[in-house]
N, C-alpha and C. Protein backbone atom coordinates (compact mmCIF):
# COMPACT_ATOMS: atom_id res chain seq x y z
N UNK A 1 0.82 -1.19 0.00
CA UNK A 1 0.00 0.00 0.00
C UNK A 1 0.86 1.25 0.00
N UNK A 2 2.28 1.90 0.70
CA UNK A 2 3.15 2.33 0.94
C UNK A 2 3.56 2.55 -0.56
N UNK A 3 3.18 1.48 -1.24
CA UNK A 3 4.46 1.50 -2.76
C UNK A 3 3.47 2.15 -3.56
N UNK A 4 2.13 2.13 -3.59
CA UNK A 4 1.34 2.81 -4.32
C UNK A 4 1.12 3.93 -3.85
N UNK A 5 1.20 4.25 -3.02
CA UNK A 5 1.67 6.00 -2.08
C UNK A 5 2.69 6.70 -2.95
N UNK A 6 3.57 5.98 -2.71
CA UNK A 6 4.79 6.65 -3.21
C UNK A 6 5.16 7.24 -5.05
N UNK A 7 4.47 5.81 -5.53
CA UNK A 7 4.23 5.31 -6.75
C UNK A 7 3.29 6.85 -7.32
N UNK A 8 2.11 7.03 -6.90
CA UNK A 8 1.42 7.92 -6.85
C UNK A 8 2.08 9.60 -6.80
N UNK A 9 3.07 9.48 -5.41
CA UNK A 9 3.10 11.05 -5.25
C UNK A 9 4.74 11.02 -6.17
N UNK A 10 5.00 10.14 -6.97
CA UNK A 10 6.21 10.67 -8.42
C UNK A 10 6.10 10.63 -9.06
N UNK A 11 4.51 9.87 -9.15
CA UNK A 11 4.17 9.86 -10.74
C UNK A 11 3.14 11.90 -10.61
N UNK A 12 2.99 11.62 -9.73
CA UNK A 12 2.12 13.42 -9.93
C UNK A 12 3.40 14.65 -9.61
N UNK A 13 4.15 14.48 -9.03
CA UNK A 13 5.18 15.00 -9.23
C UNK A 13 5.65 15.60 -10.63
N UNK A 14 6.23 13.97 -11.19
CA UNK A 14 7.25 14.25 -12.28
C UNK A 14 5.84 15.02 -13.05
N UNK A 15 4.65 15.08 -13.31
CA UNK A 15 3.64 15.59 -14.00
C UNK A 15 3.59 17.01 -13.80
N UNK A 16 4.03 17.42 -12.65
CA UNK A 16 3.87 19.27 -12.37
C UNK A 16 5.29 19.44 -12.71
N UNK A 17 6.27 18.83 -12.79
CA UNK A 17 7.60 19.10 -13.27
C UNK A 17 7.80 19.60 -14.52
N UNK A 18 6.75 18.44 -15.25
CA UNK A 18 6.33 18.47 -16.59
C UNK A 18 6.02 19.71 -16.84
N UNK A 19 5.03 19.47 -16.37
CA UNK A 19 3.48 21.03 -16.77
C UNK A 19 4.82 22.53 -16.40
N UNK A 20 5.60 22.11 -15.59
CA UNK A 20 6.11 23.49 -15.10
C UNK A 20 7.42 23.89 -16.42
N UNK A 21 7.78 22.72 -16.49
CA UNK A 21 8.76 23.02 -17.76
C UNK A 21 8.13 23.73 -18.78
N UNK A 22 7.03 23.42 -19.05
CA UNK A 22 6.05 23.26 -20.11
C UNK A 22 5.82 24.56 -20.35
N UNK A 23 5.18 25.15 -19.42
CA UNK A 23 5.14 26.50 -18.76
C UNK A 23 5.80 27.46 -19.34
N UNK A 24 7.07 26.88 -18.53
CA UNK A 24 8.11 27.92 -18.47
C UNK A 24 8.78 28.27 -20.14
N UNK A 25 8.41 27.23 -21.25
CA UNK A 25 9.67 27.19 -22.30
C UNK A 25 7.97 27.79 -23.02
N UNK A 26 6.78 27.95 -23.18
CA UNK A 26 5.31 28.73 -23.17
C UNK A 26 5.94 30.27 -23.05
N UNK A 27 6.36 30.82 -21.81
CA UNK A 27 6.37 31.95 -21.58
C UNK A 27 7.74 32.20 -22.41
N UNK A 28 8.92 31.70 -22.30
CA UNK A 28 10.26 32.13 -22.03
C UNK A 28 9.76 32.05 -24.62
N UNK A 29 9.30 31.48 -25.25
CA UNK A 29 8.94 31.81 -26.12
C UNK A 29 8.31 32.82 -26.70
N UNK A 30 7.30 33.46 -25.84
CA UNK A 30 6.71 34.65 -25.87
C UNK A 30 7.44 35.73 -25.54
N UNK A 31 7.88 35.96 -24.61
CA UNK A 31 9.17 36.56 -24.20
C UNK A 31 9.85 37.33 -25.53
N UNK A 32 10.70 36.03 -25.67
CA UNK A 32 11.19 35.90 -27.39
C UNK A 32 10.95 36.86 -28.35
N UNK A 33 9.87 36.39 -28.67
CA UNK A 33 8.79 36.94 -29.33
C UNK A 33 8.42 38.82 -29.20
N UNK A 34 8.12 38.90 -28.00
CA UNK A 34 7.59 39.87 -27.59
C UNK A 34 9.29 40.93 -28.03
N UNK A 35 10.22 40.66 -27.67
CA UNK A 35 11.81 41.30 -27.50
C UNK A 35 12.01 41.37 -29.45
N UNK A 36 11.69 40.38 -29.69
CA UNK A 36 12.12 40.29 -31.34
C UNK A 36 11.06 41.52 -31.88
N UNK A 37 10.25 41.54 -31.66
CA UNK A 37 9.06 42.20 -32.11
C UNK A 37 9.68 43.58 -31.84
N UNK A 38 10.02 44.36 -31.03
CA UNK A 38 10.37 45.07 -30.16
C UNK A 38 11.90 45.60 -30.67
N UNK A 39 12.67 44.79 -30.56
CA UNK A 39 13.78 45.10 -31.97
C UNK A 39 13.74 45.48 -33.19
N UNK A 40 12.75 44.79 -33.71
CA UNK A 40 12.21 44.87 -35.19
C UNK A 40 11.90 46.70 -35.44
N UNK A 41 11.25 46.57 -34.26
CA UNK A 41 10.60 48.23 -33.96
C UNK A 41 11.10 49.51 -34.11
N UNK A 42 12.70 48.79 -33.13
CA UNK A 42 13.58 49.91 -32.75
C UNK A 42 14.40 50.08 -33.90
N UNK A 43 14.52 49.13 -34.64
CA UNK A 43 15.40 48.82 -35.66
C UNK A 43 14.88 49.91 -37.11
N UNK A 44 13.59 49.81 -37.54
CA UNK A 44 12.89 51.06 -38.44
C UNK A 44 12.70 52.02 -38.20
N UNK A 45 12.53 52.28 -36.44
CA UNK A 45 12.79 53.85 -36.17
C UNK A 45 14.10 54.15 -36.05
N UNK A 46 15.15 53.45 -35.86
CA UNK A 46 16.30 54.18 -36.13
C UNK A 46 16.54 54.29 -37.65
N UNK A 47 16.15 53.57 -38.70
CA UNK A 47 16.13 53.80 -39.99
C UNK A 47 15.53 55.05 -40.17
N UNK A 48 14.57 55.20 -39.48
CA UNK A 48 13.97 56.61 -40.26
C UNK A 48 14.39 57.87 -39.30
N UNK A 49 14.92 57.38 -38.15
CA UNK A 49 15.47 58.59 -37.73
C UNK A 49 16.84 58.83 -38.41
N UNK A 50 17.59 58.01 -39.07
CA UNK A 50 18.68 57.98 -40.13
C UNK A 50 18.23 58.77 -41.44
N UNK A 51 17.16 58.41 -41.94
CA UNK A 51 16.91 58.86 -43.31
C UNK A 51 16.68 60.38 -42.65
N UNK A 52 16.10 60.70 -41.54
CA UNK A 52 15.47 62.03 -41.47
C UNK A 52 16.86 62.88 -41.48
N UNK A 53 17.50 62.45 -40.58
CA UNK A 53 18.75 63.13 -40.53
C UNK A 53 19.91 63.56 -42.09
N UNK A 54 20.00 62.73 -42.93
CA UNK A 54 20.11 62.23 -44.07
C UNK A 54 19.85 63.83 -44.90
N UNK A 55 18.51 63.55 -44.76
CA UNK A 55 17.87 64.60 -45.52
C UNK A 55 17.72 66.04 -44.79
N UNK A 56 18.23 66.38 -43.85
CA UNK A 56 18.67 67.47 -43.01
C UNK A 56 20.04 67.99 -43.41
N UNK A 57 20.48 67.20 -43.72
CA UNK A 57 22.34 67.47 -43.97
C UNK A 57 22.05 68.20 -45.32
N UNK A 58 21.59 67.40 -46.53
CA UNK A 58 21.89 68.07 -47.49
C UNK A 58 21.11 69.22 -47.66
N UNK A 59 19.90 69.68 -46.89
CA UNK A 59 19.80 70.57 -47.29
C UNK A 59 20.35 71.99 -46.33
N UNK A 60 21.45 71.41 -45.69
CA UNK A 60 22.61 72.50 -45.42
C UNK A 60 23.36 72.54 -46.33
């Protein structure tokens, strides 16, 4: 009875271990995501704060 106790609380264990990994590589993707997105961003406004500048010069 002891062995199905035990049996029980690693088999639900290793299952929230699971779910928590699971979780975590869920968020830590979005994350990702969210930062790439966000680069992408910073990356065309410095393009166009380049072009603006660009076109400031020559018409000094």
């Amino acid at each position: 009875m002891v062995t199905r106790h035990v049996h029980f609380f690693l088999a639900k264990t290793y299952t929230n271990l699971s779910m928590q990994k699971r979780e975590k590589a869920q968020e830590d993707y979005y994350v990702k995501k969210h930062e790439k997105e966000q680069l992408a961003a910073l990356r065309e406004s410095l393009k166009k704060s380049k072009e603006q500048l660009s076109e400031l010069e020559q018409k000094m």
